[in-house]
N, C-alpha and C. Protein backbone atom coordinates (compact mmCIF):
# COMPACT_ATOMS: atom_id res chain seq x y z
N UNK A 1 -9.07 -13.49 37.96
CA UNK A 1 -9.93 -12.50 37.27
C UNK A 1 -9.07 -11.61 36.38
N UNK A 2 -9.87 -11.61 35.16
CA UNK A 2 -8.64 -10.64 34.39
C UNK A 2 -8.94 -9.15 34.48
N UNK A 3 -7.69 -8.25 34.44
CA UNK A 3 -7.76 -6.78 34.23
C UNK A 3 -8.36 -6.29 33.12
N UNK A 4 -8.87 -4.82 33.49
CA UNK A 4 -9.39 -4.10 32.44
C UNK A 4 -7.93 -4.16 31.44
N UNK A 5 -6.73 -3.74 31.95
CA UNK A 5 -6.08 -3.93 30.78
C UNK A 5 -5.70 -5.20 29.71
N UNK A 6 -5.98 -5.68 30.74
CA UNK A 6 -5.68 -7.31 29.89
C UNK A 6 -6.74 -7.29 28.76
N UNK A 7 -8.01 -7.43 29.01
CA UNK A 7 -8.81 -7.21 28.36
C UNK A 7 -8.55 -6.15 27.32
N UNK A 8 -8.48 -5.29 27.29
CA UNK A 8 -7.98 -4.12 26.05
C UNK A 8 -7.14 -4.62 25.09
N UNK A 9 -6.17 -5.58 25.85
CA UNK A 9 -5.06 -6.15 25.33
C UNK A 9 -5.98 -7.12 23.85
N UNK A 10 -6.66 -8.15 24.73
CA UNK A 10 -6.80 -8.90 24.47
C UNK A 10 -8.47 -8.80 22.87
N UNK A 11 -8.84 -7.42 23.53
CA UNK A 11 -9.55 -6.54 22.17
C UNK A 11 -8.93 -6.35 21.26
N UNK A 12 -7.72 -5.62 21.55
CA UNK A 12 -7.32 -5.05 20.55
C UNK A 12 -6.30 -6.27 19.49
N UNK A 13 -6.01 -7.14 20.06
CA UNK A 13 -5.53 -8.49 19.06
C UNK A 13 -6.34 -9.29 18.25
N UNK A 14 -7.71 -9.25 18.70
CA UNK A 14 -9.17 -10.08 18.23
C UNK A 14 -9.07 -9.16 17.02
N UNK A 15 -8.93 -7.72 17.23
CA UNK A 15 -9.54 -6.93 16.40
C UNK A 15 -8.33 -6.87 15.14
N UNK A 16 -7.46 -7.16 15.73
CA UNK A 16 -6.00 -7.18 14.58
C UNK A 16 -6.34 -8.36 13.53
N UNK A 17 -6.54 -9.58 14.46
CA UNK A 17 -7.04 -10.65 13.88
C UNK A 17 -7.54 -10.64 12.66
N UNK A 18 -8.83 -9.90 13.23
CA UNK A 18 -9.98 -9.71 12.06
C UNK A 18 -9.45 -8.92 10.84
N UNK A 19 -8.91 -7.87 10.77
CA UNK A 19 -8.34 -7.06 9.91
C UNK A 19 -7.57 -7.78 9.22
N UNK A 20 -6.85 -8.30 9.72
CA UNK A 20 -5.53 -9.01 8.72
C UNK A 20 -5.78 -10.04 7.80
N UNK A 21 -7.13 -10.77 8.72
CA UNK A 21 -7.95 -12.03 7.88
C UNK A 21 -8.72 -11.26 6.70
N UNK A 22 -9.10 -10.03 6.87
CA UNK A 22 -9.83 -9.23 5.93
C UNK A 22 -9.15 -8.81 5.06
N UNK A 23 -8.05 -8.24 4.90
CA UNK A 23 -7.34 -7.60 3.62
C UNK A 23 -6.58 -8.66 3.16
N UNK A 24 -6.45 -9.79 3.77
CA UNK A 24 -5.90 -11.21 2.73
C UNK A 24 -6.90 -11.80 2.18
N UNK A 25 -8.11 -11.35 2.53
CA UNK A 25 -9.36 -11.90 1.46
C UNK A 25 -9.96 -10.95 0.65
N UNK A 26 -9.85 -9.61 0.99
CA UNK A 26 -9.82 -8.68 -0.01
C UNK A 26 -8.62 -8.79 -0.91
N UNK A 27 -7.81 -9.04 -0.65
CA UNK A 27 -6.74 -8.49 -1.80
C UNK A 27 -6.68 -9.55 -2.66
N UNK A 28 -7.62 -10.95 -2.43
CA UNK A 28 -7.49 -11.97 -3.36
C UNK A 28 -8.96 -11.58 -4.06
N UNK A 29 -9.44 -11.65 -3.55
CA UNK A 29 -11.03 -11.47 -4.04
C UNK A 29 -11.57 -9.89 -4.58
N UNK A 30 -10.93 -9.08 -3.94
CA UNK A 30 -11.96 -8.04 -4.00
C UNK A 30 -13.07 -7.38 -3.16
N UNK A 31 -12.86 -6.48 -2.76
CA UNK A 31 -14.09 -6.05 -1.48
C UNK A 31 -15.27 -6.38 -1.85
N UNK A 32 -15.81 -6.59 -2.92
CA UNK A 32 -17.20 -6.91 -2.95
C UNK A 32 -17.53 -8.22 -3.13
N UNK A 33 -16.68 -8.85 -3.46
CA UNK A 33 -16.71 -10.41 -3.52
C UNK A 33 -15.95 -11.31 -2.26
N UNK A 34 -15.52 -10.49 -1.27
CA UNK A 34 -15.05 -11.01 0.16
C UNK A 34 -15.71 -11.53 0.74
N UNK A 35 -15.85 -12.71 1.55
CA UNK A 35 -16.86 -12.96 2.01
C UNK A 35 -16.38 -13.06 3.71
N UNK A 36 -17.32 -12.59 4.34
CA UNK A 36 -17.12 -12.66 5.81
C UNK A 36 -17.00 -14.40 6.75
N UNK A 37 -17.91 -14.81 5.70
CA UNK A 37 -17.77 -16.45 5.81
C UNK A 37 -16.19 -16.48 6.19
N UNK A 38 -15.83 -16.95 5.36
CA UNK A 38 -14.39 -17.01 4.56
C UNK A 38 -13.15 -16.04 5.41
N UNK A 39 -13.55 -15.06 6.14
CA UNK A 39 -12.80 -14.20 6.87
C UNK A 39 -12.86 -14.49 8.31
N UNK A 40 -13.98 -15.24 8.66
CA UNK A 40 -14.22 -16.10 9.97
C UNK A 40 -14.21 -16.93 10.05
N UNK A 41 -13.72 -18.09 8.92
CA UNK A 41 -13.23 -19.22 8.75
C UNK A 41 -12.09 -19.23 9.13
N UNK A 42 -11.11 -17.55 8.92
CA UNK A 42 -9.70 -18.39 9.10
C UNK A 42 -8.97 -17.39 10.54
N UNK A 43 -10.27 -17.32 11.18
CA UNK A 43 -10.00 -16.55 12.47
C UNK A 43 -10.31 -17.88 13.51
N UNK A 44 -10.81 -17.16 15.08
CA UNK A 44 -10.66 -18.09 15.91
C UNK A 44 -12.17 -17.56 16.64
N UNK A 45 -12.67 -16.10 15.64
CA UNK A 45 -13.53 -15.04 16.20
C UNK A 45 -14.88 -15.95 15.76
N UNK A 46 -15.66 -14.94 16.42
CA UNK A 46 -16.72 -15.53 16.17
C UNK A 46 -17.68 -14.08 15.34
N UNK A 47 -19.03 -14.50 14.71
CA UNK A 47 -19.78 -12.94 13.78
C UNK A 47 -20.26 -12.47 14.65
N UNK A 48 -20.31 -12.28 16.16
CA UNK A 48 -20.91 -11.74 17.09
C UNK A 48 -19.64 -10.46 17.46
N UNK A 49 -18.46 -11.40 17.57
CA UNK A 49 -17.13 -10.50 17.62
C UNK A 49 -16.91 -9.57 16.81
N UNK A 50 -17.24 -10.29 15.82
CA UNK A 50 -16.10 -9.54 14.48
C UNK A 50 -17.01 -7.60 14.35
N UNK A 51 -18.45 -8.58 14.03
CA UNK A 51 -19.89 -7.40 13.91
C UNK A 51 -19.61 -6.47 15.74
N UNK A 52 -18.98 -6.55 16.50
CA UNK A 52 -18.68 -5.79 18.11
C UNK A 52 -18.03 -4.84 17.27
N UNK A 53 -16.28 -4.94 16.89
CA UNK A 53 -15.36 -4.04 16.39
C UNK A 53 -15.79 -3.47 15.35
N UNK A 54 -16.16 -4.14 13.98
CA UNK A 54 -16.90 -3.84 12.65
C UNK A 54 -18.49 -3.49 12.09
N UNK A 55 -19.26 -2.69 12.71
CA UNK A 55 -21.07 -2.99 12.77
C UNK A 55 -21.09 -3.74 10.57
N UNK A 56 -20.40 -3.12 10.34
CA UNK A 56 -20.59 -3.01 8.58
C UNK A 56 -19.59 -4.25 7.67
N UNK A 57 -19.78 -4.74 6.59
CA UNK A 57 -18.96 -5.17 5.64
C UNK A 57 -18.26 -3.89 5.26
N UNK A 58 -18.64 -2.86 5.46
CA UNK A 58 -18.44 -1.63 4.36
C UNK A 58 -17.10 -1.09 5.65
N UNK A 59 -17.15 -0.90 7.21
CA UNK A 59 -16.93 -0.69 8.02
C UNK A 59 -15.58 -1.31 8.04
N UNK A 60 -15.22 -2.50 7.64
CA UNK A 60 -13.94 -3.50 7.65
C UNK A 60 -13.36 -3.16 6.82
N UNK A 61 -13.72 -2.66 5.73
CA UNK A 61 -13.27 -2.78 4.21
C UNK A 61 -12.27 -1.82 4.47
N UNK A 62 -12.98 -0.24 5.07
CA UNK A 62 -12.52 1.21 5.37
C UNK A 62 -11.62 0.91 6.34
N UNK A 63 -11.98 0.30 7.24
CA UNK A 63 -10.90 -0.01 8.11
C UNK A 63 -9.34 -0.80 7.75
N UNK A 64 -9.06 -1.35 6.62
CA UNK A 64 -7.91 -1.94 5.62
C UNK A 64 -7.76 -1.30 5.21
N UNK A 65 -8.55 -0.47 4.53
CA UNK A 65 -7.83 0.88 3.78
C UNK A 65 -6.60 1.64 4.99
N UNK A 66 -7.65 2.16 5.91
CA UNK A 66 -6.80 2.86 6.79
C UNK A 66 -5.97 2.62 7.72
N UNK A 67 -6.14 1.42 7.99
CA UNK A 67 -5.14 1.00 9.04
C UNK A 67 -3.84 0.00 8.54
N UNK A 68 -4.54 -0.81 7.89
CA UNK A 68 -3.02 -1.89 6.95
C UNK A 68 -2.52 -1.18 5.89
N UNK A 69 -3.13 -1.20 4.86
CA UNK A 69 -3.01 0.23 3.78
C UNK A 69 -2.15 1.17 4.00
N UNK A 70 -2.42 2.04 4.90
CA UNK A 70 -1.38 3.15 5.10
C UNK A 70 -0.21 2.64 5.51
N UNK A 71 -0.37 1.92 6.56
CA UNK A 71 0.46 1.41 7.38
C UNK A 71 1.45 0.85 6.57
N UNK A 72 1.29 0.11 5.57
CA UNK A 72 1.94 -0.44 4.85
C UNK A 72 2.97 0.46 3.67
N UNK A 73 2.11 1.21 3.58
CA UNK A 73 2.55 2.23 2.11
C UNK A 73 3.78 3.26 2.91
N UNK A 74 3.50 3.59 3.94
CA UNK A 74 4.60 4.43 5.13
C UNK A 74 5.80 3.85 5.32
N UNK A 75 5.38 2.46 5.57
CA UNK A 75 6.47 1.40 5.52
C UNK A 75 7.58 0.99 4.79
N UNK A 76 6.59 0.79 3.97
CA UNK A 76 7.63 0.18 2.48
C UNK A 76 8.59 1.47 1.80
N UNK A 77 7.68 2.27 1.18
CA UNK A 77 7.59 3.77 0.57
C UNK A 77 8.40 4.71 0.54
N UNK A 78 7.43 5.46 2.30
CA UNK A 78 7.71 6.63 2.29
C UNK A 78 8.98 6.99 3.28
N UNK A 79 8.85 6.13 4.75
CA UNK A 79 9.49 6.19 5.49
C UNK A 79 11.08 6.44 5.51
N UNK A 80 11.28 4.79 4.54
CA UNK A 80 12.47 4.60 4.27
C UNK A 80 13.28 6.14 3.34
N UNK A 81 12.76 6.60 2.67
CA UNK A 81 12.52 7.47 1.99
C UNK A 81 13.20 9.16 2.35
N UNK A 82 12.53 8.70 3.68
CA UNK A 82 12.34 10.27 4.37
C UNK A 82 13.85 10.25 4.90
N UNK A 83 14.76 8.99 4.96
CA UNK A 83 15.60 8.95 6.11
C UNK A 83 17.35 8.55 5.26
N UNK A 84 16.75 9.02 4.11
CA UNK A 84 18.24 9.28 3.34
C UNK A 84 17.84 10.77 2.68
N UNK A 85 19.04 11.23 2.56
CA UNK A 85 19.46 12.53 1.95
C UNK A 85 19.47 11.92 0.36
N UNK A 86 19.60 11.07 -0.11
CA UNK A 86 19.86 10.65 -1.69
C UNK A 86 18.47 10.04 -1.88
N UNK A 87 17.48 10.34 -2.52
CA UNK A 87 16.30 9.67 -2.99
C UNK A 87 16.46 8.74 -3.51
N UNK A 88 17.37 9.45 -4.67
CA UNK A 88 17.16 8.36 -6.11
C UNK A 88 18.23 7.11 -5.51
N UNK A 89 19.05 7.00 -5.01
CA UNK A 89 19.46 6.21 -4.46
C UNK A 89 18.69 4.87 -3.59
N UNK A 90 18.08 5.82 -2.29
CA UNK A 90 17.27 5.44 -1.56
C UNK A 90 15.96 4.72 -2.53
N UNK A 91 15.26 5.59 -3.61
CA UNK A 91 14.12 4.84 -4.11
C UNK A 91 14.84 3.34 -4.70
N UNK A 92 15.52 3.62 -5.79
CA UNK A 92 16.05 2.40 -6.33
C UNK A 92 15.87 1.11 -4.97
N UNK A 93 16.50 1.22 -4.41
CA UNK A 93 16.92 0.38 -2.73
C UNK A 93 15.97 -0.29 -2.74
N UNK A 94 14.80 0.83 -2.57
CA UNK A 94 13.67 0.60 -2.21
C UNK A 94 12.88 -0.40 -3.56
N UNK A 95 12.97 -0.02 -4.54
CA UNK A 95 12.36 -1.06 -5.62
C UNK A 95 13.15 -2.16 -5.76
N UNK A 96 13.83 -2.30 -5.55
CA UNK A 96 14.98 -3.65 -5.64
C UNK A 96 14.17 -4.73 -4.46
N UNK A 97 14.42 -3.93 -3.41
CA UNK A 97 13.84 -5.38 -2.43
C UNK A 97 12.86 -5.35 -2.68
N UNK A 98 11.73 -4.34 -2.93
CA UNK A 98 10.16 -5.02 -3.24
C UNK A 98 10.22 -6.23 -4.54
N UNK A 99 10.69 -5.99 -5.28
CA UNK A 99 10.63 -6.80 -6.46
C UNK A 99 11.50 -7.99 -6.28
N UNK A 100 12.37 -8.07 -5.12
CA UNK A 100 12.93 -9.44 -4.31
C UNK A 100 11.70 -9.94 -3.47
N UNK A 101 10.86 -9.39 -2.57
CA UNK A 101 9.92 -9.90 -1.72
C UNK A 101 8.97 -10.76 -2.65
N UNK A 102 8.44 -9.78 -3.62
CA UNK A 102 7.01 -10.37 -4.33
C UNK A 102 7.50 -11.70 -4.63
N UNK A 103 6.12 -12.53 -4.27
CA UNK A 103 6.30 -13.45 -4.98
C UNK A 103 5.18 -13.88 -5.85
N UNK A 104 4.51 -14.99 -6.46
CA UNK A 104 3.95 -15.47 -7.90
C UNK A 104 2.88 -15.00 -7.26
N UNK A 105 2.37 -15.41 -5.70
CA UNK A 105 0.81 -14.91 -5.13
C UNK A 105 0.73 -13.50 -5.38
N UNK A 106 1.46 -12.63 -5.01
CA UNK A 106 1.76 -10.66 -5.05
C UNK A 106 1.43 -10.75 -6.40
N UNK A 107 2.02 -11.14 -7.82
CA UNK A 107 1.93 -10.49 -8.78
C UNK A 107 0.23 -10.77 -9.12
N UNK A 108 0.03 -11.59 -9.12
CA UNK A 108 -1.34 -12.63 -9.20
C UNK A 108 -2.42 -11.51 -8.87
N UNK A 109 -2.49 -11.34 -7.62
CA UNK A 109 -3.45 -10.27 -6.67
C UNK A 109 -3.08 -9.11 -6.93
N UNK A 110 -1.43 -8.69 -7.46
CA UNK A 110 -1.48 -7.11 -7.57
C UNK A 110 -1.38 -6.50 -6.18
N UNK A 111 -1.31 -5.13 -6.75
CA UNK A 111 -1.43 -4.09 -5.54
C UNK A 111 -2.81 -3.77 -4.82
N UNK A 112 -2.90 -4.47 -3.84
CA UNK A 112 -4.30 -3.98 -3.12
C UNK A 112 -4.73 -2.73 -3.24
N UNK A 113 -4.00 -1.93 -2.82
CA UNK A 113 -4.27 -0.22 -2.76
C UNK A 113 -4.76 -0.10 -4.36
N UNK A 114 -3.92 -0.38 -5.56
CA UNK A 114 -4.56 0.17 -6.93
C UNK A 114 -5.95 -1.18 -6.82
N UNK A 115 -5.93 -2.14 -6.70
CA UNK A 115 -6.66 -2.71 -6.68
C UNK A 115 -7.65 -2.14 -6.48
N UNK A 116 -8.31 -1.87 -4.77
CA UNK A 116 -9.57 -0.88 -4.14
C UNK A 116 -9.62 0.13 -5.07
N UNK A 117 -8.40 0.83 -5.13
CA UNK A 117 -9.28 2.43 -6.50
C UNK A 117 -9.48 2.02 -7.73
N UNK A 118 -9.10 0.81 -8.71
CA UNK A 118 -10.45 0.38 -9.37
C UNK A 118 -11.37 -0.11 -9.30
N UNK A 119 -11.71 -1.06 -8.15
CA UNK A 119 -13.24 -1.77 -8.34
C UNK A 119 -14.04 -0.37 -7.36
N UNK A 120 -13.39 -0.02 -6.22
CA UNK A 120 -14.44 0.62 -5.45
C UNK A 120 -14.28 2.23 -5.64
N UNK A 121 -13.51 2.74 -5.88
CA UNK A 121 -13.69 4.17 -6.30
C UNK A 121 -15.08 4.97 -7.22
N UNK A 122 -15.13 3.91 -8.12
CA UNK A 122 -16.33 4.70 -9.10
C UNK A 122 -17.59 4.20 -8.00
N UNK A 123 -17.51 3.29 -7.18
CA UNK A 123 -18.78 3.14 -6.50
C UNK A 123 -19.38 3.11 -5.17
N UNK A 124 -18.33 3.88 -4.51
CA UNK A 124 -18.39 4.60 -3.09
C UNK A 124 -17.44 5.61 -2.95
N UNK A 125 -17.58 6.46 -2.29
CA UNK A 125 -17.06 7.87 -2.15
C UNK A 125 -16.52 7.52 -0.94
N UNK A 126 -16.52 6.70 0.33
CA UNK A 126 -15.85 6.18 1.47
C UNK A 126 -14.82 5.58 1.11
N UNK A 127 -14.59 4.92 0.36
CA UNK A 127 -13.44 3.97 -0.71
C UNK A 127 -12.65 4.87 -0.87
N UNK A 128 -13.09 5.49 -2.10
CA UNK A 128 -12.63 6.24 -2.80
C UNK A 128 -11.39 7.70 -1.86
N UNK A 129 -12.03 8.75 -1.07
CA UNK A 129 -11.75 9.25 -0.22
C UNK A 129 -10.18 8.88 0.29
N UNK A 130 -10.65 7.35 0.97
CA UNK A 130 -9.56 6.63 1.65
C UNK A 130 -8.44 6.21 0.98
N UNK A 131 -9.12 5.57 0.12
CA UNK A 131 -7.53 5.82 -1.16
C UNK A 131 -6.76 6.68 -1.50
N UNK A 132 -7.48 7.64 -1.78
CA UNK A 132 -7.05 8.92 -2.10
C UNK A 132 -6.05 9.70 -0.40
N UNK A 133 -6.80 9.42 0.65
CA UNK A 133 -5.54 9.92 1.00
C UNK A 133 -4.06 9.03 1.64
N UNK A 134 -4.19 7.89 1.48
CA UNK A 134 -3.26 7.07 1.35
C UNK A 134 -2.38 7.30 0.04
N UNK A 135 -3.17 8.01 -1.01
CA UNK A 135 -1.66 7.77 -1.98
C UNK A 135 -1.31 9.55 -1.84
N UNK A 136 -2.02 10.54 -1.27
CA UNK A 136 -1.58 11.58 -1.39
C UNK A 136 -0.44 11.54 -0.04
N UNK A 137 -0.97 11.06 0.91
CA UNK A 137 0.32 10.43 1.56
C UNK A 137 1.71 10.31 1.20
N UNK A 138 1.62 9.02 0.00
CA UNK A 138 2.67 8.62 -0.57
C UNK A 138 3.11 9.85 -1.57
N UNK A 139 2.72 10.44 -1.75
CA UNK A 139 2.98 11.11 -2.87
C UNK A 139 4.16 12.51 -2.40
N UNK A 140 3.19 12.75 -1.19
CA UNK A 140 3.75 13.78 -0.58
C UNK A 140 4.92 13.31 -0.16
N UNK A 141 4.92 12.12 1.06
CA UNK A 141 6.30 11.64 1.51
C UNK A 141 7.68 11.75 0.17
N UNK A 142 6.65 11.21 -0.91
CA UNK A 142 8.28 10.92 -2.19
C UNK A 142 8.47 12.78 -2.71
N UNK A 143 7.19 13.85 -2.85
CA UNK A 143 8.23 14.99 -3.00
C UNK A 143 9.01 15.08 -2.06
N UNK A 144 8.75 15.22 -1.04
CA UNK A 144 9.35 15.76 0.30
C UNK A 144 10.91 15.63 0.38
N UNK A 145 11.15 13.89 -0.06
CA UNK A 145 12.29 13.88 -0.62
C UNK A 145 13.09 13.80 -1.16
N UNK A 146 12.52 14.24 -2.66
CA UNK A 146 13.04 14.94 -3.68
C UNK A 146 13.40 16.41 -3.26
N UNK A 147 12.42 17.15 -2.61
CA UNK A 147 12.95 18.11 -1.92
C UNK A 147 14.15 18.52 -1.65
N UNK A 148 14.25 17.19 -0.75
CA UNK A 148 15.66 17.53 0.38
C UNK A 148 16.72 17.12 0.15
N UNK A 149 16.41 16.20 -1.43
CA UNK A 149 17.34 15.86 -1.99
C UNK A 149 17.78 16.51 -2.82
N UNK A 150 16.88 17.90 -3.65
CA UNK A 150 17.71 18.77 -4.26
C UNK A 150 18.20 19.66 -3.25
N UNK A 151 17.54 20.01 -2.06
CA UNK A 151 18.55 21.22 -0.94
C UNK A 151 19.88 20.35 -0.67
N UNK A 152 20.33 18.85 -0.55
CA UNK A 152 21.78 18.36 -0.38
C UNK A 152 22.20 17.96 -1.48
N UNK A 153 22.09 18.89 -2.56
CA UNK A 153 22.93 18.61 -3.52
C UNK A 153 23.12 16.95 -4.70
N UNK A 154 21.60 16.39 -4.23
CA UNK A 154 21.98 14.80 -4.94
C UNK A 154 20.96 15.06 -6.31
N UNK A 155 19.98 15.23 -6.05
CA UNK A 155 18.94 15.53 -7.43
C UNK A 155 18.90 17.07 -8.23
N UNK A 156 18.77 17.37 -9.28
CA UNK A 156 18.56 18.23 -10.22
C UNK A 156 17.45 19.47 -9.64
N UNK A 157 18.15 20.37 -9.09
CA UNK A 157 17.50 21.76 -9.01
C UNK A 157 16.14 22.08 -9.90
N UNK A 158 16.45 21.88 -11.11
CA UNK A 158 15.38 22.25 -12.09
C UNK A 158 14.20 21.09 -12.38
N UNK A 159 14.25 19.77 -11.66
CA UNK A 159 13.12 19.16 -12.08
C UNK A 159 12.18 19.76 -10.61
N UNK A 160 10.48 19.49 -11.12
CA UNK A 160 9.31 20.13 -10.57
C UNK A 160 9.36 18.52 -9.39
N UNK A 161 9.15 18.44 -8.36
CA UNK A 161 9.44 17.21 -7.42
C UNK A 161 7.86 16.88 -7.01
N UNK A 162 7.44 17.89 -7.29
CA UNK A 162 5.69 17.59 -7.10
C UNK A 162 5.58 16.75 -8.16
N UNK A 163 5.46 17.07 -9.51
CA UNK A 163 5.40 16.41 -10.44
C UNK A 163 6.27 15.32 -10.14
N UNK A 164 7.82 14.88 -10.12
CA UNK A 164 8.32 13.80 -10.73
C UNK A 164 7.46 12.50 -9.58
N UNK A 165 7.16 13.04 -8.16
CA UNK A 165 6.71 12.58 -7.47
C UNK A 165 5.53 11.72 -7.91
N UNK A 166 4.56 12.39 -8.31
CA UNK A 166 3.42 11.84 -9.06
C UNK A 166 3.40 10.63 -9.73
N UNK A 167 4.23 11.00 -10.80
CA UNK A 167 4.95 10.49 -11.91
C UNK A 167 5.20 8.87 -11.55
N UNK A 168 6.23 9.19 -10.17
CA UNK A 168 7.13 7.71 -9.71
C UNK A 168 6.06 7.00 -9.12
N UNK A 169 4.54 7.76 -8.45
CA UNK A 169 4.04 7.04 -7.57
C UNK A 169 3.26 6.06 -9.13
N UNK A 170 2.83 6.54 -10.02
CA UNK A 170 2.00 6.63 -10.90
C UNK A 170 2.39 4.91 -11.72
N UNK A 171 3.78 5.20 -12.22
CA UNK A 171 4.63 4.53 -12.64
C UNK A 171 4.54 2.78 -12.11
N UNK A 172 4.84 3.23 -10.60
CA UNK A 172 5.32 2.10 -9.57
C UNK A 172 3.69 0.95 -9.81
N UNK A 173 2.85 2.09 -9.49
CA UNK A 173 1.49 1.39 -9.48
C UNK A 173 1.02 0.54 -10.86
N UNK A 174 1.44 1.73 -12.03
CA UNK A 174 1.36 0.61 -13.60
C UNK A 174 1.84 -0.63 -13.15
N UNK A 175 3.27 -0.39 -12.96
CA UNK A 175 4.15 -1.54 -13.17
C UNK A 175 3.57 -2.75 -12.64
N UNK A 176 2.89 -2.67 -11.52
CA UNK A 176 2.33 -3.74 -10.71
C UNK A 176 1.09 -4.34 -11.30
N UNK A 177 0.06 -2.92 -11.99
CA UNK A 177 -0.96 -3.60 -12.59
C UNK A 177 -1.05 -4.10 -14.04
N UNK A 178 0.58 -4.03 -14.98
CA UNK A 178 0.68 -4.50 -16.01
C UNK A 178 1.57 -6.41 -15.58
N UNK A 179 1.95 -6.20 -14.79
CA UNK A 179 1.96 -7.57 -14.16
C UNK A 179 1.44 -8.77 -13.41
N UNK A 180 0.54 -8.24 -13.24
CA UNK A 180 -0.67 -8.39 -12.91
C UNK A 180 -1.69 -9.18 -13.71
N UNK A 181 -2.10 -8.15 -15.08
CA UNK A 181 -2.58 -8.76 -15.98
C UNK A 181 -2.24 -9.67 -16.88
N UNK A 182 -0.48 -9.61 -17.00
CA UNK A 182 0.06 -10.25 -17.60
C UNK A 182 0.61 -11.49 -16.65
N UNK A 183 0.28 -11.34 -15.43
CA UNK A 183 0.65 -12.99 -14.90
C UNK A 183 2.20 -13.32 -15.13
N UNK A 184 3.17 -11.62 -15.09
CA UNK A 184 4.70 -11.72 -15.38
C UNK A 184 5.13 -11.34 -14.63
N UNK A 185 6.08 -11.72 -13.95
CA UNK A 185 6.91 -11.19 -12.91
C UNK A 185 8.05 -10.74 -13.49
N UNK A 186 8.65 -11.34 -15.11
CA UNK A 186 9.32 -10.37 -15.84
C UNK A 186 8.80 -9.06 -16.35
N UNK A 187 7.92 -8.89 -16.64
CA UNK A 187 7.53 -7.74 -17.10
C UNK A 187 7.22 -7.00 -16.21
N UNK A 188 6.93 -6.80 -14.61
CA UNK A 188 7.40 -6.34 -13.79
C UNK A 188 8.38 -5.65 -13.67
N UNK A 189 9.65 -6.42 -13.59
CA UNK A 189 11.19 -6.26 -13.56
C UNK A 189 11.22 -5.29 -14.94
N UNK A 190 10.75 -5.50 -16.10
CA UNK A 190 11.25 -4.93 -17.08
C UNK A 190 10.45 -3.60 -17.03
N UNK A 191 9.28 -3.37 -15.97
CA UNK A 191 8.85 -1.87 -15.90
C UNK A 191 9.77 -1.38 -14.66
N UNK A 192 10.09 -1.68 -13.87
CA UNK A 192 11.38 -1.16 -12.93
C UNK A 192 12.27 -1.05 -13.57
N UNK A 193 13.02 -1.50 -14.46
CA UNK A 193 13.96 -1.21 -14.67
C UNK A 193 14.07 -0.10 -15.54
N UNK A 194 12.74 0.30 -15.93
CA UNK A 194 12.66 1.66 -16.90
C UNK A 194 12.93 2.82 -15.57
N UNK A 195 12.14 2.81 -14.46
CA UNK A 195 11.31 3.53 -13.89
C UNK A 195 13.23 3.34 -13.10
N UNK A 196 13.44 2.83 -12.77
CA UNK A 196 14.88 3.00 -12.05
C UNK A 196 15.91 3.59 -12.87
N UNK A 197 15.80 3.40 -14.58
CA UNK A 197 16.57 4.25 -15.53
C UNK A 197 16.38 5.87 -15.55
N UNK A 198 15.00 6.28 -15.04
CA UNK A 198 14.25 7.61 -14.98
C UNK A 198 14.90 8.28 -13.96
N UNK A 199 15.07 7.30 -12.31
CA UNK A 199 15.06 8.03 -11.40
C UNK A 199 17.08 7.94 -11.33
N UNK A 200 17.78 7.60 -12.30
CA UNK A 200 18.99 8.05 -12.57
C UNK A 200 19.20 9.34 -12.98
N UNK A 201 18.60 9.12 -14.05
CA UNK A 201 18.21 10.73 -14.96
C UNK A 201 18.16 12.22 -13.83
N UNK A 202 17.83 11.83 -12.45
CA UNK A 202 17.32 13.15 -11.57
C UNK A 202 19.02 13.37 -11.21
N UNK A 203 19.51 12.59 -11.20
CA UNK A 203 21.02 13.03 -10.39
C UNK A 203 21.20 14.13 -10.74
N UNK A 204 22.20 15.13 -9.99
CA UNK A 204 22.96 15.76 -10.47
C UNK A 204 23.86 15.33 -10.77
């Protein structure tokens, strides 16, 4: 007979399942063109399951936002971020291996996150919301250490870190959705390499 914990266990992996099958069919398709078909095709769940954890299409969607989404953007981003005294150092680092990871599928699909705040922002306020605080997230994490990178002496006293912050998150996101459209993984590289020429510029 199995335990209540086992069972929890064994919820809470069904439910991972489902999520993960969901934002790899959102991020190809699009939340409104996802199909649950197609998301329980490449599970093991069944729509009795999936509809237990999720009552909504709308319910799953929010739930990628907030749980892979963030999760992801903390990850990649901010984290790494938080845990050097040199930003501009640390960011560079940080754009180098993303632009080693991506591959032809990433540029293709783009950034999920900018993705959701154009199709679903102008047409739900639950979307929208959730996006929004996933990149104020990010945004905050990259002043924070610009911050602390002008209190140890590595970045420029006089630039505004709220702003350049913005700026880099702003930047990073073009870069992805001009590659995107353009189906270039050079032109990618050739918007990093601006955006990594910029975040030289902060040194002291």
């Amino acid at each position: 007979m199995q335990t209540a914990a086992t069972d929890t266990e064994e919820e809470l992996a069904t439910r991972q399942v489902i999520l993960q099958a969901a934002y790899e069919e959102i991020h190809v398709r699009g939340f409104q063109a996802a199909s649950l078909s197609k998301i329980l095709a490449n599970t093991n769940v069944t729509k009795g399951a999936l509809y237990h954890y999720f009552p909504t299409k709308l319910a799953l969607g929010y739930a990628v936002v907030d749980e892979i989404l963030a999760e992801q953007i903390q990850q990649q981003w901010v984290q790494p971020l938080l845990q050097t005294d040199d930003p501009v150092t640390g960011l560079i680092q940080i754009i180098k291996q993303a632009g080693q990871e991506l591959t032809e599928e990433d540029i293709y699909c783009g950034c999920p996150l900018n993705n959701l705040a154009q199709e679903m922002a102008p047409v739900d306020e639950g979307f929208r919301s959730r996006v929004e605080f996933v990149y104020e997230a990010w945004r905050t994490g990259t002043e924070t250490a610009f911050k602390n990178g002008q209190d140890k002496g590595f970045v420029k006293k006089e630039i505004n870190a709220t702003s350049v912050a913005t700026m880099i998150v702003a930047s990073l996101e073009g870069c992805m959705g001009l590659a995107k459209n353009a189906r270039s993984k050079k032109m990618l590289y050739q918007c990093g390499e601006s955006v990594m020429d910029y975040l030289q510029s902060l040194r002291t």
